[in-house]
C-alpha atoms as a PDB file:
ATOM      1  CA  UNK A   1      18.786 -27.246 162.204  1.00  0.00           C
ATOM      2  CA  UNK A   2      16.925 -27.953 165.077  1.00  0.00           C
ATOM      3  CA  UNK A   3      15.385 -24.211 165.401  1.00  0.00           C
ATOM      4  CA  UNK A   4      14.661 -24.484 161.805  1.00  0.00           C
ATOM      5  CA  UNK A   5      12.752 -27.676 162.902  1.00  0.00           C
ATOM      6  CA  UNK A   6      11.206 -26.226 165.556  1.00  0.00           C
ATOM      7  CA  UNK A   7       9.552 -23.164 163.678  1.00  0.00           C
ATOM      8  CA  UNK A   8       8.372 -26.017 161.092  1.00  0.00           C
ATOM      9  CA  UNK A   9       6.463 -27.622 163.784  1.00  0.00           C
ATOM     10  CA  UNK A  10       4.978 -24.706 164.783  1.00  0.00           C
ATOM     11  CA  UNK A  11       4.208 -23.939 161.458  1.00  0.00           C
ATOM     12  CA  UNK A  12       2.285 -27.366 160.930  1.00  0.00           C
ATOM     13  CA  UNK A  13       0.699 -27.201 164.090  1.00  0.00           C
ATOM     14  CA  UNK A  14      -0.890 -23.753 163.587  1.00  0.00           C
ATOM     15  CA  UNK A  15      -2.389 -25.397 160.209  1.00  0.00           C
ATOM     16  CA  UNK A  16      -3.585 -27.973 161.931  1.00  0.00           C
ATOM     17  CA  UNK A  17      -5.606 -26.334 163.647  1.00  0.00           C
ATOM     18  CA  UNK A  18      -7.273 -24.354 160.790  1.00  0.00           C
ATOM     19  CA  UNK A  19      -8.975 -26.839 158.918  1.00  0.00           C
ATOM     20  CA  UNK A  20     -10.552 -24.312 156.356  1.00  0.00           C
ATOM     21  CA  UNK A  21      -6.818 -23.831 154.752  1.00  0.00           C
ATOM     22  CA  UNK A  22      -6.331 -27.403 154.197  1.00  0.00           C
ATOM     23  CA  UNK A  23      -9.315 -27.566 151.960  1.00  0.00           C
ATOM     24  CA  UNK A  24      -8.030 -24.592 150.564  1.00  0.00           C
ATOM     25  CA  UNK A  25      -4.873 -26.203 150.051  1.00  0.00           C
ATOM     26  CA  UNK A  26      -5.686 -29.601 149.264  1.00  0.00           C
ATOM     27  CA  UNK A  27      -9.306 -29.525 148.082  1.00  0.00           C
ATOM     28  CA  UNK A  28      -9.212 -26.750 145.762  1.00  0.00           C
ATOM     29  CA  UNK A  29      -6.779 -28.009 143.239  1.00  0.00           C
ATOM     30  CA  UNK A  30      -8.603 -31.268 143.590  1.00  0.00           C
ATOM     31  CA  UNK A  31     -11.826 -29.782 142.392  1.00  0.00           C
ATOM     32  CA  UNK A  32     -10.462 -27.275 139.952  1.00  0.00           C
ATOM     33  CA  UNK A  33      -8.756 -30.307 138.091  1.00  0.00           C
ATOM     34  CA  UNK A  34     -12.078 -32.089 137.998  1.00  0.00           C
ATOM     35  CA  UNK A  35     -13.771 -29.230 136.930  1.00  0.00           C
ATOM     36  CA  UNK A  36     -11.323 -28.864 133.735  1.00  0.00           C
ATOM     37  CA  UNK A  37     -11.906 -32.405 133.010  1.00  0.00           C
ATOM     38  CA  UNK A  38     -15.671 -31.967 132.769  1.00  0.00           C
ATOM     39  CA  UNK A  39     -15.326 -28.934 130.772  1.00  0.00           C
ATOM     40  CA  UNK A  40     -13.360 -30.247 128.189  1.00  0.00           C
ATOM     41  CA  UNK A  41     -15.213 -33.994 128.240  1.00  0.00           C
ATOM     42  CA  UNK A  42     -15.360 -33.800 124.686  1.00  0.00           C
ATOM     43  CA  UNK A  43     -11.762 -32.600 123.726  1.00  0.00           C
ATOM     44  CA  UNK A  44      -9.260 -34.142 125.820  1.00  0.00           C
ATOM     45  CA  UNK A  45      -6.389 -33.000 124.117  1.00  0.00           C
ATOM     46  CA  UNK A  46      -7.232 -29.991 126.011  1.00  0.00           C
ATOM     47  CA  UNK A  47      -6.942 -31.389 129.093  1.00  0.00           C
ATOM     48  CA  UNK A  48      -3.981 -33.444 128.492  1.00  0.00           C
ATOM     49  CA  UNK A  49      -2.310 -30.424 127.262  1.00  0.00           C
ATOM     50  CA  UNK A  50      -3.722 -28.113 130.093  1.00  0.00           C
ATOM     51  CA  UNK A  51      -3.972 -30.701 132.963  1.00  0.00           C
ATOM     52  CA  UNK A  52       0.137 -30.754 134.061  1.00  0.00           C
ATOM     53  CA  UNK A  53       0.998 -27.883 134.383  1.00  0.00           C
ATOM     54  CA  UNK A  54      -1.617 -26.766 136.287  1.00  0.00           C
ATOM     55  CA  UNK A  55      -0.919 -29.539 138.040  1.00  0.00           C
ATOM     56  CA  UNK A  56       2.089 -27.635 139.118  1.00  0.00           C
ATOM     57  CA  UNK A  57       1.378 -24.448 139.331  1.00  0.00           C
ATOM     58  CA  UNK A  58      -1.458 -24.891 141.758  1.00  0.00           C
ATOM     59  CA  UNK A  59       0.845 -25.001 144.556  1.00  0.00           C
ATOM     60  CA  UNK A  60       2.555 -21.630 143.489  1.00  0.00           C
ATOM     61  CA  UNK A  61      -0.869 -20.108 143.822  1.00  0.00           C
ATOM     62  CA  UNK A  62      -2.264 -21.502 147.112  1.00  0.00           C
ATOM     63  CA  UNK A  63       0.632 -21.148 148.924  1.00  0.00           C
ATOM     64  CA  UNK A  64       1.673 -17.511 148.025  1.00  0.00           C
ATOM     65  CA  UNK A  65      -2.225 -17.186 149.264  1.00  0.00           C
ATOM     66  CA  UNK A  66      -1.693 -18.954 152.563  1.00  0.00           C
ATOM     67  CA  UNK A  67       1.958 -17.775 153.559  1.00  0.00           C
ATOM     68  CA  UNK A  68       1.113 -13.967 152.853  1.00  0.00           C
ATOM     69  CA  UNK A  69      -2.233 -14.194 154.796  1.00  0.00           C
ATOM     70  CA  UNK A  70      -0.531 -16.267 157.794  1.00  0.00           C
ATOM     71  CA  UNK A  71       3.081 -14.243 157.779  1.00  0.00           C
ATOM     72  CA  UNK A  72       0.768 -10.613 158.021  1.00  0.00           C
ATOM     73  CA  UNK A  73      -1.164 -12.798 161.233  1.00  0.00           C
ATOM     74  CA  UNK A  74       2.635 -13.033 162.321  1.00  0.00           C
ATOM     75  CA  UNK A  75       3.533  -9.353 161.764  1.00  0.00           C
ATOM     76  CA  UNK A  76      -0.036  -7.635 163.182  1.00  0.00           C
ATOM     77  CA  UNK A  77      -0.053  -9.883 166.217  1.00  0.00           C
ATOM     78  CA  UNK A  78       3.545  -9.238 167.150  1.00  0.00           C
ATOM     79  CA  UNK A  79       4.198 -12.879 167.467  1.00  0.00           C
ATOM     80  CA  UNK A  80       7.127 -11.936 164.621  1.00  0.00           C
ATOM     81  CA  UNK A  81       8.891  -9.310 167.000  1.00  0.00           C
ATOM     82  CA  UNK A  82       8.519 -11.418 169.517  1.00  0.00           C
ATOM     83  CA  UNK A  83      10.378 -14.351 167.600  1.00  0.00           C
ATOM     84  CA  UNK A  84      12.864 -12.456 166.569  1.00  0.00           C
ATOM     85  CA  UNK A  85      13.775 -11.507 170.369  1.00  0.00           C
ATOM     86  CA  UNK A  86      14.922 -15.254 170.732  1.00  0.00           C
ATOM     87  CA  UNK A  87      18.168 -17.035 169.429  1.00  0.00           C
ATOM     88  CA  UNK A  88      16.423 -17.008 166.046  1.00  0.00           C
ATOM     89  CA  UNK A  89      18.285 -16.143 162.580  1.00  0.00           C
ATOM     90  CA  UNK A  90      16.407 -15.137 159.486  1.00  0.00           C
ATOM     91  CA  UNK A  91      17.605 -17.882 158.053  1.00  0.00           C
ATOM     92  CA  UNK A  92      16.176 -20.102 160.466  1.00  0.00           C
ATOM     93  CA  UNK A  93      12.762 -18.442 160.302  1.00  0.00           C
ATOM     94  CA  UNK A  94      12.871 -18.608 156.798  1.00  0.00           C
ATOM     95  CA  UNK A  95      13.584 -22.152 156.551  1.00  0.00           C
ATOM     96  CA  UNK A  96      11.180 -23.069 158.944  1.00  0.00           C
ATOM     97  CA  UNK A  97       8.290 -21.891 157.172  1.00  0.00           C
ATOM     98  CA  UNK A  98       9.936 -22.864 153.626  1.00  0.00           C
ATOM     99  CA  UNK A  99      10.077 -26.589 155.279  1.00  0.00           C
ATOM    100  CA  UNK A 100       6.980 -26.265 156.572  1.00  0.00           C
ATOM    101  CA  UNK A 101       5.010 -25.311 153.224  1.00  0.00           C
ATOM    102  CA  UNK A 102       7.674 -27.479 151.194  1.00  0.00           C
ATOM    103  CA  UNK A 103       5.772 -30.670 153.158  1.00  0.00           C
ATOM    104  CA  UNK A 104       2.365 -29.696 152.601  1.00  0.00           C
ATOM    105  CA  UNK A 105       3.289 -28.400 149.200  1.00  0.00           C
ATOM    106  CA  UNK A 106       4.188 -32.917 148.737  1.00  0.00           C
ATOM    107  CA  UNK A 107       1.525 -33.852 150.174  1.00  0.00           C
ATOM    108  CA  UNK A 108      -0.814 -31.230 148.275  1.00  0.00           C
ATOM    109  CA  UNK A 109       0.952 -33.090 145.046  1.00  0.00           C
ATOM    110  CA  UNK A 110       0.684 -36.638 146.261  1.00  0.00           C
ATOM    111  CA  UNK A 111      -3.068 -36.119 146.384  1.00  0.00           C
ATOM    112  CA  UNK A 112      -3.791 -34.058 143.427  1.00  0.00           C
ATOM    113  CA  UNK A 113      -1.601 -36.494 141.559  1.00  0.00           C
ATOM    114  CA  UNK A 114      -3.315 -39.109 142.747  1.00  0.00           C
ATOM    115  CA  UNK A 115      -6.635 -38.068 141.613  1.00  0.00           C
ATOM    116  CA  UNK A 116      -5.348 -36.313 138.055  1.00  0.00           C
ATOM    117  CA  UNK A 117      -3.163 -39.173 137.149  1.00  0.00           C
ATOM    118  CA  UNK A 118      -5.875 -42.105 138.190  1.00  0.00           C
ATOM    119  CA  UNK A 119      -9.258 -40.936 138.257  1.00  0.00           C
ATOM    120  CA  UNK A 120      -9.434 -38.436 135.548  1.00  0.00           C
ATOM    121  CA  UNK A 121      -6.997 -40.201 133.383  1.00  0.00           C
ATOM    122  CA  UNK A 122      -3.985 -37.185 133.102  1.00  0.00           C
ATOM    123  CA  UNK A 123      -1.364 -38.779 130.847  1.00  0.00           C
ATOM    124  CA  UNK A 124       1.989 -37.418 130.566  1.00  0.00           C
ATOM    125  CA  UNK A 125       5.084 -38.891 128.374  1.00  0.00           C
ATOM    126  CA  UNK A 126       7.288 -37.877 131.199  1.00  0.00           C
ATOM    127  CA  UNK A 127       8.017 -38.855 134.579  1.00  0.00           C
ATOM    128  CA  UNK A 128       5.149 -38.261 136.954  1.00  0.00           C
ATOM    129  CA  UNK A 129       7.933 -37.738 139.948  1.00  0.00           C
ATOM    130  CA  UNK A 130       9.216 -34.681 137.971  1.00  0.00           C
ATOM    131  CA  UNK A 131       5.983 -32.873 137.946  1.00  0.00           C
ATOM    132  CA  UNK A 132       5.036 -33.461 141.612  1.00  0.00           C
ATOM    133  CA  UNK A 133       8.783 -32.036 142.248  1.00  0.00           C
ATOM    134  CA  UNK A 134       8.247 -28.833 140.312  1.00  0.00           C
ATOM    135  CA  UNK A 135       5.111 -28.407 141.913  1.00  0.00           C
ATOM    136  CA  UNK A 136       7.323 -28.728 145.183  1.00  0.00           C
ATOM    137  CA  UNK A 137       9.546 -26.095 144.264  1.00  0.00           C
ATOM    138  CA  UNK A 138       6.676 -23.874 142.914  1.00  0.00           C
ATOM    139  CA  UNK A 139       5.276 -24.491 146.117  1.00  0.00           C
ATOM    140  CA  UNK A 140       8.436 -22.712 148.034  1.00  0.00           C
ATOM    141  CA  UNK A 141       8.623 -20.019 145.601  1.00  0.00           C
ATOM    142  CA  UNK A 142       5.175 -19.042 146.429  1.00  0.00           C
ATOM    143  CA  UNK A 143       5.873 -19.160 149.660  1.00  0.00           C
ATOM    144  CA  UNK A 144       8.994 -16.900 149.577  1.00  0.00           C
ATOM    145  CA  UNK A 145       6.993 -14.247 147.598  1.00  0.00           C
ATOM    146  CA  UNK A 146       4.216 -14.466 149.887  1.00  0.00           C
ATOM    147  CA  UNK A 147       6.753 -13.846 152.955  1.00  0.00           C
ATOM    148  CA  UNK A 148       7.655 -10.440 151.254  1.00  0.00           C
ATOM    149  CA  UNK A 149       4.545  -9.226 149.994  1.00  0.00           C
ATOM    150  CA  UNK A 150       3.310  -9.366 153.652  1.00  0.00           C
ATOM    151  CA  UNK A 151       4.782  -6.833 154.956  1.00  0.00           C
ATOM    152  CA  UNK A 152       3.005  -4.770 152.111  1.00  0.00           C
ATOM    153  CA  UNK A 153      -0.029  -5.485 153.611  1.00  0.00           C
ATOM    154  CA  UNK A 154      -2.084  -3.838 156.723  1.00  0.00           C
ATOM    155  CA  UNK A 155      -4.957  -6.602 156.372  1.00  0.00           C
ATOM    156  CA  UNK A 156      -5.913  -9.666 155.545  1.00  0.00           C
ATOM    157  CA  UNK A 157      -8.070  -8.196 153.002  1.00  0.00           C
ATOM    158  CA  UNK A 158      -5.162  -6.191 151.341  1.00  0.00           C
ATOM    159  CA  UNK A 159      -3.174  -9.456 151.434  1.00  0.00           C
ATOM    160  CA  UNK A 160      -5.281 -11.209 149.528  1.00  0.00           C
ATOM    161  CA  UNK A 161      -5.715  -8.511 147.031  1.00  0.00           C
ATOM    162  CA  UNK A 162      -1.957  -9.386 146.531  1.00  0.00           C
ATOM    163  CA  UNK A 163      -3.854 -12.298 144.033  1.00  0.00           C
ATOM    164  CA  UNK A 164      -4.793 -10.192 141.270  1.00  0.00           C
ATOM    165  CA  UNK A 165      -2.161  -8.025 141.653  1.00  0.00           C
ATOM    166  CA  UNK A 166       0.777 -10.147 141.566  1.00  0.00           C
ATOM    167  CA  UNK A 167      -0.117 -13.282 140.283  1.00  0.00           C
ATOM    168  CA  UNK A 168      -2.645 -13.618 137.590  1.00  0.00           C
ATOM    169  CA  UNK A 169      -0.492 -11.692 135.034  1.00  0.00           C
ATOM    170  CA  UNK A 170       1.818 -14.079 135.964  1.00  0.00           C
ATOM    171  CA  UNK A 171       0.243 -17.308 135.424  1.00  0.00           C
ATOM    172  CA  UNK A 172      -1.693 -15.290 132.173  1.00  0.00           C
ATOM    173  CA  UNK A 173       1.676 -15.033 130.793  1.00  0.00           C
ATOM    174  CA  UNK A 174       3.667 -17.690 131.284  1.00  0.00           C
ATOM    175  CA  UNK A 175       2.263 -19.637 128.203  1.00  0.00           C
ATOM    176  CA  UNK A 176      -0.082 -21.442 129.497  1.00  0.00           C
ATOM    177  CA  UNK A 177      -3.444 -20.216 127.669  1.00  0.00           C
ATOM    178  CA  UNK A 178      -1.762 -18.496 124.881  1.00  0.00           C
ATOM    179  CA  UNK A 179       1.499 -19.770 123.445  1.00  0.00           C
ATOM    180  CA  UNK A 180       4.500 -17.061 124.168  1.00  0.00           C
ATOM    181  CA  UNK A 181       5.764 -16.846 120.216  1.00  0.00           C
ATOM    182  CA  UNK A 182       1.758 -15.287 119.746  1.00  0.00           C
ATOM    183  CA  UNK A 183       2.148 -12.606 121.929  1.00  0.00           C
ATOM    184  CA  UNK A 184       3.318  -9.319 121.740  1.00  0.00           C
ATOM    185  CA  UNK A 185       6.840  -8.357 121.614  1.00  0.00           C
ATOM    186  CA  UNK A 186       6.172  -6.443 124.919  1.00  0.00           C
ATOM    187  CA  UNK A 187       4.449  -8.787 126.826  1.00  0.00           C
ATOM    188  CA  UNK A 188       6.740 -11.958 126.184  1.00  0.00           C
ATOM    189  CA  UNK A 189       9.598  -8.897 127.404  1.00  0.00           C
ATOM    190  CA  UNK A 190       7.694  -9.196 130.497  1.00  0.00           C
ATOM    191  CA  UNK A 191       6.802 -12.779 130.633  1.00  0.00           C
ATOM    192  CA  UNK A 192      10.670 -13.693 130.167  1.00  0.00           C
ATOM    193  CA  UNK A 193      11.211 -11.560 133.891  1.00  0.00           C
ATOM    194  CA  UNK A 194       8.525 -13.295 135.469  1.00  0.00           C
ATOM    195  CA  UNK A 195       9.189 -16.966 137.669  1.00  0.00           C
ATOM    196  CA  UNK A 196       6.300 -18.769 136.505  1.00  0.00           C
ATOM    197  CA  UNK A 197       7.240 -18.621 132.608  1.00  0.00           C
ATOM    198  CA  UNK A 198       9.815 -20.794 133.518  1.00  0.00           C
ATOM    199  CA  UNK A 199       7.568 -23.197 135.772  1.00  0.00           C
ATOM    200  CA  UNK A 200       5.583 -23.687 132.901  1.00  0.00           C
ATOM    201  CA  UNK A 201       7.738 -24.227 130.286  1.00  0.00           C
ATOM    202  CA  UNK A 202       9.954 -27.121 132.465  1.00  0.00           C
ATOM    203  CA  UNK A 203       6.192 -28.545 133.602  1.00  0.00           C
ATOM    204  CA  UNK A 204       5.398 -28.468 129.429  1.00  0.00           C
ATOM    205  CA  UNK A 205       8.936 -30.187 129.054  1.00  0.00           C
ATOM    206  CA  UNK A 206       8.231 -32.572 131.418  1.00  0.00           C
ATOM    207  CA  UNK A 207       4.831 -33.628 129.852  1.00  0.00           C
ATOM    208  CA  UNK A 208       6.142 -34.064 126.560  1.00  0.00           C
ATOM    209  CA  UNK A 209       9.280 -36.177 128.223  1.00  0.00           C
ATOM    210  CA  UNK A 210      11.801 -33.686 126.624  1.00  0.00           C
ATOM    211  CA  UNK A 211      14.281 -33.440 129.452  1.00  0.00           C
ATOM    212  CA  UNK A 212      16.768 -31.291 127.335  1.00  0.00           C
ATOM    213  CA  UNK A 213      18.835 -28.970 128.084  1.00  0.00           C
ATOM    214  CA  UNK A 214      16.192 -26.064 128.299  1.00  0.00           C
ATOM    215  CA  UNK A 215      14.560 -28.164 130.520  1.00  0.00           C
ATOM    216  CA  UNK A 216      17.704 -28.094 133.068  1.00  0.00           C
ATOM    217  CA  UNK A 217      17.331 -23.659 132.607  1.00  0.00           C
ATOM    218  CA  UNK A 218      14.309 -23.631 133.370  1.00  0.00           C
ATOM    219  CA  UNK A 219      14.673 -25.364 136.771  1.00  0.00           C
ATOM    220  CA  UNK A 220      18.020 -23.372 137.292  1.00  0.00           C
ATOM    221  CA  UNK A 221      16.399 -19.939 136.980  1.00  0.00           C
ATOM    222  CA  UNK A 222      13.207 -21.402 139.333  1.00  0.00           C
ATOM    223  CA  UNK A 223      15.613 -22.353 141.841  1.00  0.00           C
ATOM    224  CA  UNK A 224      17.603 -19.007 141.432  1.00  0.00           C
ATOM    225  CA  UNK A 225      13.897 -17.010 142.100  1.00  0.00           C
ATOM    226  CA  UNK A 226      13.150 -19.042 144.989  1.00  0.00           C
ATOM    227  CA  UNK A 227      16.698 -17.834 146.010  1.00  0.00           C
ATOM    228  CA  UNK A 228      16.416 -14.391 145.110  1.00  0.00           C
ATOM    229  CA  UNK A 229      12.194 -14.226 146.556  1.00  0.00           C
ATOM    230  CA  UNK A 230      13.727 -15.646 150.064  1.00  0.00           C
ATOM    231  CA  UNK A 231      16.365 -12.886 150.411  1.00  0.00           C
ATOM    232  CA  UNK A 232      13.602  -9.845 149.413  1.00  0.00           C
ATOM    233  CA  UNK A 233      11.268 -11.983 152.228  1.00  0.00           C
ATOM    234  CA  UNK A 234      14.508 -12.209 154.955  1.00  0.00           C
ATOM    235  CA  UNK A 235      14.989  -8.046 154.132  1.00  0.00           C
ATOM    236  CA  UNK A 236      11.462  -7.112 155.060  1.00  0.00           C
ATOM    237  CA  UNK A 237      11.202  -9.687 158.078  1.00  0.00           C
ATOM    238  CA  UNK A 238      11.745  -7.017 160.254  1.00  0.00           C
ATOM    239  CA  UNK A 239       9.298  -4.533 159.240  1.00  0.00           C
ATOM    240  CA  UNK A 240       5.973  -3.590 161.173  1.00  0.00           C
ATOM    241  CA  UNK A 241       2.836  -3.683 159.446  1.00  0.00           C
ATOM    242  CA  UNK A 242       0.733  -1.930 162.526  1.00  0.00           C
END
């Protein structure tokens, strides 16, 4: 526990001291939210129905963005062999960074919640609590996919193409811009495989304040990714980039 905490604060600290990937983290969603709510001025419904989940899938996004970029720093600089040299499990690493993320990841939330739920007037039937904790454990989930898709990468620039690649058809198909039942039979095949389908559909649960049974599967299988997306990062932790 205490190496765990100790890669957590070194974690932190190394954001600290990069103040462009707080406003990434923080300010973005912020301004993306306000954005939707002057776009659809005139047709709130829109933004009511829009405005949650996004509200918790931000995090996913951002930090599968930030942990890919600043694990590949990790592998290319050697700072992960040399970690790995020390009394240092996987697990610990892992955790570390998980913990790490999973604290900006609530304080990301307690912000844009702040400002969606006061300012811009988000209402939701459900518990407000439950969406900033899904957009916690989004958070971690994008931060376990983004430790394994580093070691994909050579450069930043590759890492980062990651985006596109892995997840925009995600968020495209989880439901959120077109309902699932309109799709194609192939593409809701695909959409039922993919993490964020089930994100969305317990955020959507959450909004309407129907915290059913379906609701308590969807958070299972989001905790089971998270699961699964930290062993695939833990096998590649060891795997040189340069």
């Amino acid at each position: 526990m205490r190496v765990t905490g100790a890669v957590a604060v070194r974690v932190l600290a190394q954001l600290r001291r990069d103040p462009r990937t707080i406003a990434l983290i923080v300010g973005v969603p912020c301004l993306l939210e306000t954005l939707l709510k002057e776009l659809f001025a005139g047709r709130s419904p829109v933004f009511q129905h829009v405005g949650a989940p996004l509200l918790g899938l931000f995090p996913f996004v951002t930090m599968f963005l930030v942990t890919s970029i600043t694990m590949l720093r990790e592998r290319t600089s050697g700072t992960l062999e040399r970690l790995m040299t020390l009394p240092l499990s996987k697990l610990d690493l892992l955790a570390g960074y998980g913990a790490a993320f999973a604290l900006v990841a609530a304080i990301q939330a307690g912000v844009v919640s702040a400002l969606t739920f006061g300012a811009l007037g988000l209402e939701v039937q459900g518990p407000r609590t439950v969406v900033a904790a899904l957009a916690v454990a989004n958070a971690v989930l994008g931060t376990a996919l983004g430790l394994f898709v580093s070691a994909f990468a050579q450069t930043e620039f590759q890492a980062v193409q990651f985006m596109p690649a892995m997840v925009f058809p995600q968020i495209l198909l989880c439901g959120l811009f077109v309902g699932r039942g309109a799709m194609a039979t192939w593409l809701r095949w695909i959409s039922d495989a993919l993490p964020p389908t089930y994100a969305y559909d317990a955020l959507a649960h959450t909004a309407a304040d129907t915290l059913d049974g379906r609701f308590a599967a969807d958070v299972a299988v989001v905790c089971g990714c998270i699961l699964l997306a930290l062993g695939l990062g833990a096998a590649t932790l060891r795997r040189r980039t340069a």
